[in-house]
PDB file of N, CA and C in Angstrom:
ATOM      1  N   UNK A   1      86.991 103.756 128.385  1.00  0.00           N
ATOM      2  CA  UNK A   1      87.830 103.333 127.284  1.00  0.00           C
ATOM      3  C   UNK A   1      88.172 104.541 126.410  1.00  0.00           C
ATOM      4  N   UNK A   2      89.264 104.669 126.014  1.00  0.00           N
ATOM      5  CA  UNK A   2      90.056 105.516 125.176  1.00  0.00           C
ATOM      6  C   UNK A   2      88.889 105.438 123.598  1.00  0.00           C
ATOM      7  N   UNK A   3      89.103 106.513 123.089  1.00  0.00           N
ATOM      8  CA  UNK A   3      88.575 106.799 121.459  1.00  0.00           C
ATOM      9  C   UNK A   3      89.658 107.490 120.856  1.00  0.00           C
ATOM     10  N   UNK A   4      89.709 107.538 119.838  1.00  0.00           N
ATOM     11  CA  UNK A   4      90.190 108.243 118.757  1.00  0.00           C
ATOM     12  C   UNK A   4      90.000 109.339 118.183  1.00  0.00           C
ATOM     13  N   UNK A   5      90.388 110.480 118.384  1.00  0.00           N
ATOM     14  CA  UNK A   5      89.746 111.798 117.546  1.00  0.00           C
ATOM     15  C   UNK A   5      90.622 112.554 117.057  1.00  0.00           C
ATOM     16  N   UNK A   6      90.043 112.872 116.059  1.00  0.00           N
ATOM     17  CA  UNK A   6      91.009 113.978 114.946  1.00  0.00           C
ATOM     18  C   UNK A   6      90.489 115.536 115.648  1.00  0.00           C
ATOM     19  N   UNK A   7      91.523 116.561 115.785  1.00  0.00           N
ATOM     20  CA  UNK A   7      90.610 117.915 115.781  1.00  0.00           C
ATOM     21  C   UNK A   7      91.168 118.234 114.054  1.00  0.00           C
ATOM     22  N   UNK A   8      90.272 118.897 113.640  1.00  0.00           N
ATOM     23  CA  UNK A   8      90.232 118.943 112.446  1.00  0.00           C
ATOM     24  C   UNK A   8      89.960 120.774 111.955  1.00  0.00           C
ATOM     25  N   UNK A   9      90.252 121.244 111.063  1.00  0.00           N
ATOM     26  CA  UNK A   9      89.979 122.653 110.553  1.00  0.00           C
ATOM     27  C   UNK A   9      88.803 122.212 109.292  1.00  0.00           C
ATOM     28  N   UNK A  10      87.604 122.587 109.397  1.00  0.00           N
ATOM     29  CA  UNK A  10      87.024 122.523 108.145  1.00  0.00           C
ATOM     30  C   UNK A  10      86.428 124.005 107.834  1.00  0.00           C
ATOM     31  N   UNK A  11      86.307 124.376 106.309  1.00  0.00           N
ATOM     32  CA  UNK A  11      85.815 125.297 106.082  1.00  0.00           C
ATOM     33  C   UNK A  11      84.768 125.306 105.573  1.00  0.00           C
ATOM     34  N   UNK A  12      83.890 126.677 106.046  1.00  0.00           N
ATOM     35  CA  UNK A  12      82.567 126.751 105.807  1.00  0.00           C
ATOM     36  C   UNK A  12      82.063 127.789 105.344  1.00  0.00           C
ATOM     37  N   UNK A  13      83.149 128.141 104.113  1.00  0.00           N
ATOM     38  CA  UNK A  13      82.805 128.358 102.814  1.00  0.00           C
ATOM     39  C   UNK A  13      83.707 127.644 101.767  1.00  0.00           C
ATOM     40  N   UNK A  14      82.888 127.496 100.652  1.00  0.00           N
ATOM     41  CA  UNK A  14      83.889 127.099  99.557  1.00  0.00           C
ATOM     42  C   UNK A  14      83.688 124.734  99.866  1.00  0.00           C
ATOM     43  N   UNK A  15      82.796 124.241 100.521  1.00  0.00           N
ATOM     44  CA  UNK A  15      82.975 123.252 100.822  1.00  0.00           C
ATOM     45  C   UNK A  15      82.781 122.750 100.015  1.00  0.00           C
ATOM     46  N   UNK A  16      81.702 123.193  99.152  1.00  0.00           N
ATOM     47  CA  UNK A  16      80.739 122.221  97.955  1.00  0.00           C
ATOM     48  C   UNK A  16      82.011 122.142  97.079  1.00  0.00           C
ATOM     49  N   UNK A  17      82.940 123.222  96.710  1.00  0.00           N
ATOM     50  CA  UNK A  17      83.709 123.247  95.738  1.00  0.00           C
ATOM     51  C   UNK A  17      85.108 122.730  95.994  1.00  0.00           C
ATOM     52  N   UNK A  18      85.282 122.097  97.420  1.00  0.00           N
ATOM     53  CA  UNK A  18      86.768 121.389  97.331  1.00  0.00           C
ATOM     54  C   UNK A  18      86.322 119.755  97.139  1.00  0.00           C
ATOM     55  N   UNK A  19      84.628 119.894  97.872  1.00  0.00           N
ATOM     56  CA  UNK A  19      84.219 118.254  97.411  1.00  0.00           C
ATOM     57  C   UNK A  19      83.911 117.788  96.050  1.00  0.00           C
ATOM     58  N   UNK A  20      84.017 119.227  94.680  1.00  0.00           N
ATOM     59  CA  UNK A  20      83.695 118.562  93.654  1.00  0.00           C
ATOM     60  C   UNK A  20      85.396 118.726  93.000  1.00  0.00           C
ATOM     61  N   UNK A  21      86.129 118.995  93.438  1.00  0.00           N
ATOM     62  CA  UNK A  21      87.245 118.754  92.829  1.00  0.00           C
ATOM     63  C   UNK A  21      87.777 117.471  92.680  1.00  0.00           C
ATOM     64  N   UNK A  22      87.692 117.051  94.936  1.00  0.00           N
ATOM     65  CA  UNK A  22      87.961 115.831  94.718  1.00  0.00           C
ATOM     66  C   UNK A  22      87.223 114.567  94.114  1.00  0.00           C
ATOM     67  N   UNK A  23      86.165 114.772  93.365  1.00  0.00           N
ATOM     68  CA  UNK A  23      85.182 114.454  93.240  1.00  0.00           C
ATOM     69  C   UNK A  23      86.050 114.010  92.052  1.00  0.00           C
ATOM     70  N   UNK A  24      86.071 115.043  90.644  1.00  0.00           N
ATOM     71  CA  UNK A  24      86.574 115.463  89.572  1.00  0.00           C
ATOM     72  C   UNK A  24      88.183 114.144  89.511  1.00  0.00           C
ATOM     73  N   UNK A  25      89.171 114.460  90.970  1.00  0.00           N
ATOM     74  CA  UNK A  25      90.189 113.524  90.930  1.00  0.00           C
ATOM     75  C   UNK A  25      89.818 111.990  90.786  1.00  0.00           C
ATOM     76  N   UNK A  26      89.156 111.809  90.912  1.00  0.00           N
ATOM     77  CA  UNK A  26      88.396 109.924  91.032  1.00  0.00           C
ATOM     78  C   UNK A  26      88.788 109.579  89.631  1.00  0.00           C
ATOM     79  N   UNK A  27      88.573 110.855  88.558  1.00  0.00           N
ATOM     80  CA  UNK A  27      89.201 110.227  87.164  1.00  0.00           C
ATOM     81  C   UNK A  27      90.902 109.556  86.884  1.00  0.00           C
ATOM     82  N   UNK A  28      91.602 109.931  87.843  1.00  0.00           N
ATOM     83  CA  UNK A  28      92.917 109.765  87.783  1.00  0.00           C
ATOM     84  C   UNK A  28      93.739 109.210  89.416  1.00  0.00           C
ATOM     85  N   UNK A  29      92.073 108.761  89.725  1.00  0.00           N
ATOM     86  CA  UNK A  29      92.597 108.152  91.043  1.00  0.00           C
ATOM     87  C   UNK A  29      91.669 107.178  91.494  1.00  0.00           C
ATOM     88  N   UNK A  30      91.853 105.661  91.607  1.00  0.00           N
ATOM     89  CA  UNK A  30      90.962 104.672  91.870  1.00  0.00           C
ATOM     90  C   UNK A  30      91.402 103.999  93.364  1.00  0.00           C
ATOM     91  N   UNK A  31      92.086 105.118  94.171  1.00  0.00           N
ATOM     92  CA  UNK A  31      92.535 104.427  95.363  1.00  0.00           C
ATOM     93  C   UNK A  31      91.756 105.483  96.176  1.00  0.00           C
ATOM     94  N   UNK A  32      92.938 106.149  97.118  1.00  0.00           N
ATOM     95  CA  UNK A  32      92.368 107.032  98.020  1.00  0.00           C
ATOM     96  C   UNK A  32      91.599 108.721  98.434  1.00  0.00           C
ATOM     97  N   UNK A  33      90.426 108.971  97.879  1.00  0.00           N
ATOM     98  CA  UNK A  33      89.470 109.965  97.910  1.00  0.00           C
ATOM     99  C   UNK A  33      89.169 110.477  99.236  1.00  0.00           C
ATOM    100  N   UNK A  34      88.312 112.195  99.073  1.00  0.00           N
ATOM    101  CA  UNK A  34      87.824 112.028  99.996  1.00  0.00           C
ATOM    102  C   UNK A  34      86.415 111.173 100.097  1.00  0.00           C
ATOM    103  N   UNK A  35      85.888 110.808 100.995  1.00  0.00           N
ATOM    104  CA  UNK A  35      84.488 109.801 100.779  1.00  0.00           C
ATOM    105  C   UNK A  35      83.547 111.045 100.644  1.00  0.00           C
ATOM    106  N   UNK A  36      82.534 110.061 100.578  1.00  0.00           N
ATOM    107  CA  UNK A  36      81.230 110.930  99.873  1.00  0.00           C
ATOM    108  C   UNK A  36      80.470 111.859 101.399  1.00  0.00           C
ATOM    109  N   UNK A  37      80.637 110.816 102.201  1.00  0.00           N
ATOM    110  CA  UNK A  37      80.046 111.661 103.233  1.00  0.00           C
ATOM    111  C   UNK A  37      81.510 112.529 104.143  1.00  0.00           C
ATOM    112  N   UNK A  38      82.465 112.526 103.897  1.00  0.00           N
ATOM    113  CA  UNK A  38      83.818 113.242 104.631  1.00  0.00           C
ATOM    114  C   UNK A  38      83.945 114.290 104.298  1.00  0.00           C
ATOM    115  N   UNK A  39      84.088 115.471 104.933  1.00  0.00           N
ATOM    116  CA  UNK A  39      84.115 117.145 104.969  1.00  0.00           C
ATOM    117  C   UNK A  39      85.664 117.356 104.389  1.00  0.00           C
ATOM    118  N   UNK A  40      85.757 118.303 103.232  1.00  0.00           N
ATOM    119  CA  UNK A  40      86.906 118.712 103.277  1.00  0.00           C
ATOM    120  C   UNK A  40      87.440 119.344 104.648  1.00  0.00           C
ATOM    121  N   UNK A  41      89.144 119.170 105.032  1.00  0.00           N
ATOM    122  CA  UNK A  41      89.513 119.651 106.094  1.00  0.00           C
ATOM    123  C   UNK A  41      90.900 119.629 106.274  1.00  0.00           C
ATOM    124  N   UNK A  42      91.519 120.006 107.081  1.00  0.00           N
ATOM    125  CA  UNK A  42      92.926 120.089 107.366  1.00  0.00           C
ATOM    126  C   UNK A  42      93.378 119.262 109.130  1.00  0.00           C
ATOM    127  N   UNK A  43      93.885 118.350 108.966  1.00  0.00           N
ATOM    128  CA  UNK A  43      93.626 117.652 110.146  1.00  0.00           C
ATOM    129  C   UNK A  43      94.976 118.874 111.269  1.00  0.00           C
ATOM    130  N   UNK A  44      94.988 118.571 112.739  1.00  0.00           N
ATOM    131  CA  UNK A  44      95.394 119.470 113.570  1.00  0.00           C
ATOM    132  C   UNK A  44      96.311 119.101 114.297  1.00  0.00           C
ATOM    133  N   UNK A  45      95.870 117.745 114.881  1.00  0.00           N
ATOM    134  CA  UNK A  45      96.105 116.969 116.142  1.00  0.00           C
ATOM    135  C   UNK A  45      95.234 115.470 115.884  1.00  0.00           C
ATOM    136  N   UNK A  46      95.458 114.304 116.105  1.00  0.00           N
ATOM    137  CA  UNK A  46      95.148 113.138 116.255  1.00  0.00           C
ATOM    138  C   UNK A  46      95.662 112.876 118.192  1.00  0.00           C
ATOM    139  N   UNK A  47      94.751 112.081 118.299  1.00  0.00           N
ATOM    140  CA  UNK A  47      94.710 112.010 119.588  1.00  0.00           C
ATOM    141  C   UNK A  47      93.791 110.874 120.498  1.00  0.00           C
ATOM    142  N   UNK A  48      94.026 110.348 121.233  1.00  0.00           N
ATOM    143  CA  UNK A  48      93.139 109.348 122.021  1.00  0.00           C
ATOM    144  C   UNK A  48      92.780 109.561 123.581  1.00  0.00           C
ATOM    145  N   UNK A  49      91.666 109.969 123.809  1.00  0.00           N
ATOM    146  CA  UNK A  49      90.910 110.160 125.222  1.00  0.00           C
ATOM    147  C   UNK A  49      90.079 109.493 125.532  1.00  0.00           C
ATOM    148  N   UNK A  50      89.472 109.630 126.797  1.00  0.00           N
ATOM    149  CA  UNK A  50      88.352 109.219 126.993  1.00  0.00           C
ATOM    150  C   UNK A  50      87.192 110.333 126.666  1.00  0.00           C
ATOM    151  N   UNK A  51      85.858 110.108 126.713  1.00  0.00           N
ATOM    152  CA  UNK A  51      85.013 110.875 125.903  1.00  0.00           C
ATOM    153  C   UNK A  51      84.742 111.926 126.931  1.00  0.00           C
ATOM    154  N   UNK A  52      84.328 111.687 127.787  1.00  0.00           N
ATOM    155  CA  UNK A  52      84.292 112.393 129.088  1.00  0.00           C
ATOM    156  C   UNK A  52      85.310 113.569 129.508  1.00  0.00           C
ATOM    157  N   UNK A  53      86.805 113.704 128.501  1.00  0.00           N
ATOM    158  CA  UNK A  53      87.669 114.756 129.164  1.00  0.00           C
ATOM    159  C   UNK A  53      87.651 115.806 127.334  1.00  0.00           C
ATOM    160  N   UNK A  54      86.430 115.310 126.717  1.00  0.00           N
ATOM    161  CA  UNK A  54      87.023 116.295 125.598  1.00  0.00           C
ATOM    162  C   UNK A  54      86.459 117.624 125.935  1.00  0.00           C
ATOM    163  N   UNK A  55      85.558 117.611 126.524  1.00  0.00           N
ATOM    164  CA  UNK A  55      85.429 119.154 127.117  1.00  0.00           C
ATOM    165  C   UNK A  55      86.335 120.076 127.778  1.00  0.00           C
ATOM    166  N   UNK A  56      86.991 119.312 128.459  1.00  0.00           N
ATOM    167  CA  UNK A  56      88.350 119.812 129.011  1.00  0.00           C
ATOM    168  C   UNK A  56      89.862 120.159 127.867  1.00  0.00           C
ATOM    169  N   UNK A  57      89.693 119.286 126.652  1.00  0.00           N
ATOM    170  CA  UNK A  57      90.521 119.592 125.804  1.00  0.00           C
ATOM    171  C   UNK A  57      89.870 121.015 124.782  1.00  0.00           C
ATOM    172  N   UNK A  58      88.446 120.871 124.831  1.00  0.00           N
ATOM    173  CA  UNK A  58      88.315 122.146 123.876  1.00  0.00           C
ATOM    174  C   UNK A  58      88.448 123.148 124.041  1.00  0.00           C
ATOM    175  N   UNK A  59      88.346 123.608 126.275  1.00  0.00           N
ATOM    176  CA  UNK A  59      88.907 124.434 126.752  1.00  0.00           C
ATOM    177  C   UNK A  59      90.167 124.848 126.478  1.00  0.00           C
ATOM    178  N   UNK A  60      91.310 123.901 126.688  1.00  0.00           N
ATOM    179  CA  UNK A  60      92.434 123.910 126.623  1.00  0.00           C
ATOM    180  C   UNK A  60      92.622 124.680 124.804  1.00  0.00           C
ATOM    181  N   UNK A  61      91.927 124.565 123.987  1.00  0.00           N
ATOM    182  CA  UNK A  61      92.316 124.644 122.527  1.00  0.00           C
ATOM    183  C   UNK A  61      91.744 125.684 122.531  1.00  0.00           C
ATOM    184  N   UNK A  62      90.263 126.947 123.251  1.00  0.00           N
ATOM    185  CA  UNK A  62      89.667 128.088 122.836  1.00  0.00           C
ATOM    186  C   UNK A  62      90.954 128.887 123.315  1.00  0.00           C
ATOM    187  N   UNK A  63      91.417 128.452 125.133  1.00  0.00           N
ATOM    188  CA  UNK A  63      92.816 129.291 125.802  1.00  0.00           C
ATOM    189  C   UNK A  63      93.667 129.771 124.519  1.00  0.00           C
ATOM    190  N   UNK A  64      94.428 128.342 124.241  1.00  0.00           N
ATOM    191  CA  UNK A  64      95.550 128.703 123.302  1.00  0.00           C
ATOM    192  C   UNK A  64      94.843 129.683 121.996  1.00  0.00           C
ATOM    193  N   UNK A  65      94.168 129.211 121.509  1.00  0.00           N
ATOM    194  CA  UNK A  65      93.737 130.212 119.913  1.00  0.00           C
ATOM    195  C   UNK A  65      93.061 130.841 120.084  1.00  0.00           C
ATOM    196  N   UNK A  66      93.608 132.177 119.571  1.00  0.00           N
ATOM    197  CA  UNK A  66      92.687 133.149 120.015  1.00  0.00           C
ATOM    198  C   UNK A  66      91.880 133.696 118.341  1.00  0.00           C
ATOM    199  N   UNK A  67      92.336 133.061 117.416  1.00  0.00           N
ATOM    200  CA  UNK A  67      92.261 133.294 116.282  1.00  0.00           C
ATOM    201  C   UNK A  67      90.528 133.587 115.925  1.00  0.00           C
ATOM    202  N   UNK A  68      90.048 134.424 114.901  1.00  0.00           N
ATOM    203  CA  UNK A  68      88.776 134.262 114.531  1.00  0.00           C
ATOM    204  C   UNK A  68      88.313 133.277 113.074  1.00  0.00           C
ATOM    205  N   UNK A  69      89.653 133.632 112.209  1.00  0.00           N
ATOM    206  CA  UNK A  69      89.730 133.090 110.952  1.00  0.00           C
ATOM    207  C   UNK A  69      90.939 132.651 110.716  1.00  0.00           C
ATOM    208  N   UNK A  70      90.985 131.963 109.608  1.00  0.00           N
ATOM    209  CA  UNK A  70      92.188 131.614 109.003  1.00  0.00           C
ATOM    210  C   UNK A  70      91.817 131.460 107.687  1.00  0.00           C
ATOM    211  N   UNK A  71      93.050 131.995 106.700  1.00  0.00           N
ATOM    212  CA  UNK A  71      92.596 132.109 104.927  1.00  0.00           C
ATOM    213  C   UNK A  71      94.155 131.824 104.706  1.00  0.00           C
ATOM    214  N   UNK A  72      93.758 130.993 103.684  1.00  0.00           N
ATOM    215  CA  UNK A  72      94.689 130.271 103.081  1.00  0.00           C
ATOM    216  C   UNK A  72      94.874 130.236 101.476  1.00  0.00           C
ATOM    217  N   UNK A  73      95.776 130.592 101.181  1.00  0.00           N
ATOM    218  CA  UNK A  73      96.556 130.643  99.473  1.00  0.00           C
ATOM    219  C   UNK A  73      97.484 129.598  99.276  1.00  0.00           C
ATOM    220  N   UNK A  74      97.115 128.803  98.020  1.00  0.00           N
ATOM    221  CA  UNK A  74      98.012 127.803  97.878  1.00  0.00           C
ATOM    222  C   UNK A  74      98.695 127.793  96.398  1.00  0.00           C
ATOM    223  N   UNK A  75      99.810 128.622  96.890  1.00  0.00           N
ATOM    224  CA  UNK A  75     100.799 128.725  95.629  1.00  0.00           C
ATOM    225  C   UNK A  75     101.712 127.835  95.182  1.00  0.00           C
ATOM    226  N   UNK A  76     101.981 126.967  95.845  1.00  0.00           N
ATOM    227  CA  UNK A  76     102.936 125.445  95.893  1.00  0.00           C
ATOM    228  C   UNK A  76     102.798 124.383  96.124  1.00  0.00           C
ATOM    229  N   UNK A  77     102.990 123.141  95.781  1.00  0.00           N
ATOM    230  CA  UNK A  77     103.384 122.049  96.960  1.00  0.00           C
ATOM    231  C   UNK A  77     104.467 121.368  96.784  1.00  0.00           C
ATOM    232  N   UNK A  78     104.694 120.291  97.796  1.00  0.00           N
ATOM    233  CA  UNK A  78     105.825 119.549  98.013  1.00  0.00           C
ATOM    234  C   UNK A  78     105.556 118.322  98.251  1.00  0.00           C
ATOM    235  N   UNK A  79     106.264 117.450  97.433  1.00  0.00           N
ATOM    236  CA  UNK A  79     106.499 116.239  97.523  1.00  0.00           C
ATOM    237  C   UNK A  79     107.370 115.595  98.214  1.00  0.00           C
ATOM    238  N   UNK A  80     107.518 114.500  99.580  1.00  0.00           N
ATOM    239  CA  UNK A  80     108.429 113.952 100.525  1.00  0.00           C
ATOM    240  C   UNK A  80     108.194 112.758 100.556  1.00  0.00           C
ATOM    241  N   UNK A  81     108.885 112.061 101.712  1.00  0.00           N
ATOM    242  CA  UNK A  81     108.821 110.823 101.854  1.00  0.00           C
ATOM    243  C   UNK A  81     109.205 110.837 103.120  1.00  0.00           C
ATOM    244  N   UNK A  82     109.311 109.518 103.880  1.00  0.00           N
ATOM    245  CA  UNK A  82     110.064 109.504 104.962  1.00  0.00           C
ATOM    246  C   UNK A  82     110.711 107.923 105.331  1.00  0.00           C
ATOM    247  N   UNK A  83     109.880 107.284 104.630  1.00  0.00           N
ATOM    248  CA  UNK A  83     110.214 105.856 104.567  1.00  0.00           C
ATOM    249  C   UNK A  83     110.514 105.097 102.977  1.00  0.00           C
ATOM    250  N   UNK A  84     110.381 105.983 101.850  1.00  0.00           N
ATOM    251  CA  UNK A  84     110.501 105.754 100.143  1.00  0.00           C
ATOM    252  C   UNK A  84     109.406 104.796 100.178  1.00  0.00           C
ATOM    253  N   UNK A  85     108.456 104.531 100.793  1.00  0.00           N
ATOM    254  CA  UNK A  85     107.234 103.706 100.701  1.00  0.00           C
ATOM    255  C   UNK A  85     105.351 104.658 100.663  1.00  0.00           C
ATOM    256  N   UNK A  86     106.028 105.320 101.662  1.00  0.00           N
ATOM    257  CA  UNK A  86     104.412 106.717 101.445  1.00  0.00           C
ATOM    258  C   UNK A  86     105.028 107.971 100.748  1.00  0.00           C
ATOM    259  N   UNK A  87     104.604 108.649 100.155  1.00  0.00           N
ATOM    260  CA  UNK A  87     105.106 109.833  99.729  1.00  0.00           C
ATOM    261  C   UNK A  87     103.886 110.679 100.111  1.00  0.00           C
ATOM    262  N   UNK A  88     104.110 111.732 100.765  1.00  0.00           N
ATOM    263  CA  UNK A  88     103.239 112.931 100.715  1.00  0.00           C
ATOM    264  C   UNK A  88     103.300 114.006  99.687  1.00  0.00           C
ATOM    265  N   UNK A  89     102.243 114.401  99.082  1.00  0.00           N
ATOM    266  CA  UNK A  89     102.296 115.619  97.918  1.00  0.00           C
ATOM    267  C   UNK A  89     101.217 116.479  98.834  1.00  0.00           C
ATOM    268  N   UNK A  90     102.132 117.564  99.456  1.00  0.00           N
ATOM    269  CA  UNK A  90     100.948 118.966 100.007  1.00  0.00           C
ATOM    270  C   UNK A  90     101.232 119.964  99.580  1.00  0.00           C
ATOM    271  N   UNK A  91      99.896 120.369  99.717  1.00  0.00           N
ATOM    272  CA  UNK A  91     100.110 122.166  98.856  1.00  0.00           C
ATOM    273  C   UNK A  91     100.591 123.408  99.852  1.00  0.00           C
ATOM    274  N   UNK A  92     100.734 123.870  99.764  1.00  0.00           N
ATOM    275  CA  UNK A  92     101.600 124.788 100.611  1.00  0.00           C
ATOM    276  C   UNK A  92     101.390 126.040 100.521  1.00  0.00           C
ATOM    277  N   UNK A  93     100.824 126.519 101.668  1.00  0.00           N
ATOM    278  CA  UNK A  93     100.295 128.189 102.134  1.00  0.00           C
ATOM    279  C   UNK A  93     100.488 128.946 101.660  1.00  0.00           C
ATOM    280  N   UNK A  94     100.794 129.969 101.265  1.00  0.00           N
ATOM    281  CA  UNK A  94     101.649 131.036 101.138  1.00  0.00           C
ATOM    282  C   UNK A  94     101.793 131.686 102.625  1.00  0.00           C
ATOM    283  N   UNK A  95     102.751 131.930 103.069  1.00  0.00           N
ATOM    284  CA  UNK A  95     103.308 132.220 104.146  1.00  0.00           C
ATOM    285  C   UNK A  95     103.043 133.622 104.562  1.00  0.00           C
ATOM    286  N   UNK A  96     102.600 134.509 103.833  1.00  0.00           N
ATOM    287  CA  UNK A  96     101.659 135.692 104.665  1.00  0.00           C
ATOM    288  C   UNK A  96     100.354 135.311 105.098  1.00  0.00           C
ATOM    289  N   UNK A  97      99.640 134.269 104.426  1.00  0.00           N
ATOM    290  CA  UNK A  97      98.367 133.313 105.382  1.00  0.00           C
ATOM    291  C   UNK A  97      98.530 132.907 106.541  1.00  0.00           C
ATOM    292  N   UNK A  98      99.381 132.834 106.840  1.00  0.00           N
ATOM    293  CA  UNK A  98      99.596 131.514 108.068  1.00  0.00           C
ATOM    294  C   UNK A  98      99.808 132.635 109.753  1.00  0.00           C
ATOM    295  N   UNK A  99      98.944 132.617 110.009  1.00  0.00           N
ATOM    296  CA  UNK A  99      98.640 133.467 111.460  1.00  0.00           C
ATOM    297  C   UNK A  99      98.886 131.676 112.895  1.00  0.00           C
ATOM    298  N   UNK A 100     100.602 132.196 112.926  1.00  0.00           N
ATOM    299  CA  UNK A 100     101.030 131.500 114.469  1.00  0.00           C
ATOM    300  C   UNK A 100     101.562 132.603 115.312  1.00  0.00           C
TER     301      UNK A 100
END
């Protein structure tokens, strides 16, 4: 049977301090947080396999990236929509960060 998995970017420095921010937002937000036990992160890919071929996908993901790090500056964000029913507000890189 198929599962569900996020590959996800989390960082491992600076964690304690993006979980007390969002922590800090709960004052001006009584809906959607990160949870108490959820890692700050940057999601990648969403995806559904069986459990048995994710070894074969992490191969496939060391091939492609050859990267060691990634550092990120967030001088902006942007607010969209796509349906006038969800709106996304993301912050946005600064574009000498972004190693593709």
């Amino acid at each position: 049977m198929q599962k569900k998995y996020n590959l996800a970017l989390i960082p491992t420095k600076n964690s304690a301090a993006v979980i007390a921010l969002a922590q800090k937002l709960s004052v001006i937000s009584d809906k959607y947080l990160l949870g108490e036990r959820s890692f700050p992160h940057v999601t990648l890919y969403q995806f559904e396999m069986e459990e048995k071929e994710i070894s074969s996908i992490w191969e496939k993901i060391r091939n492609i990236w050859n990267e060691k790090s990634i550092q990120f500056t967030f001088n902006e964000f942007s607010c969209l929509t796509f349906d006038n029913k969800i709106h996304w507000v993301s912050l946005l890189p600064d574009n000498k960060d972004i190693y593709i």
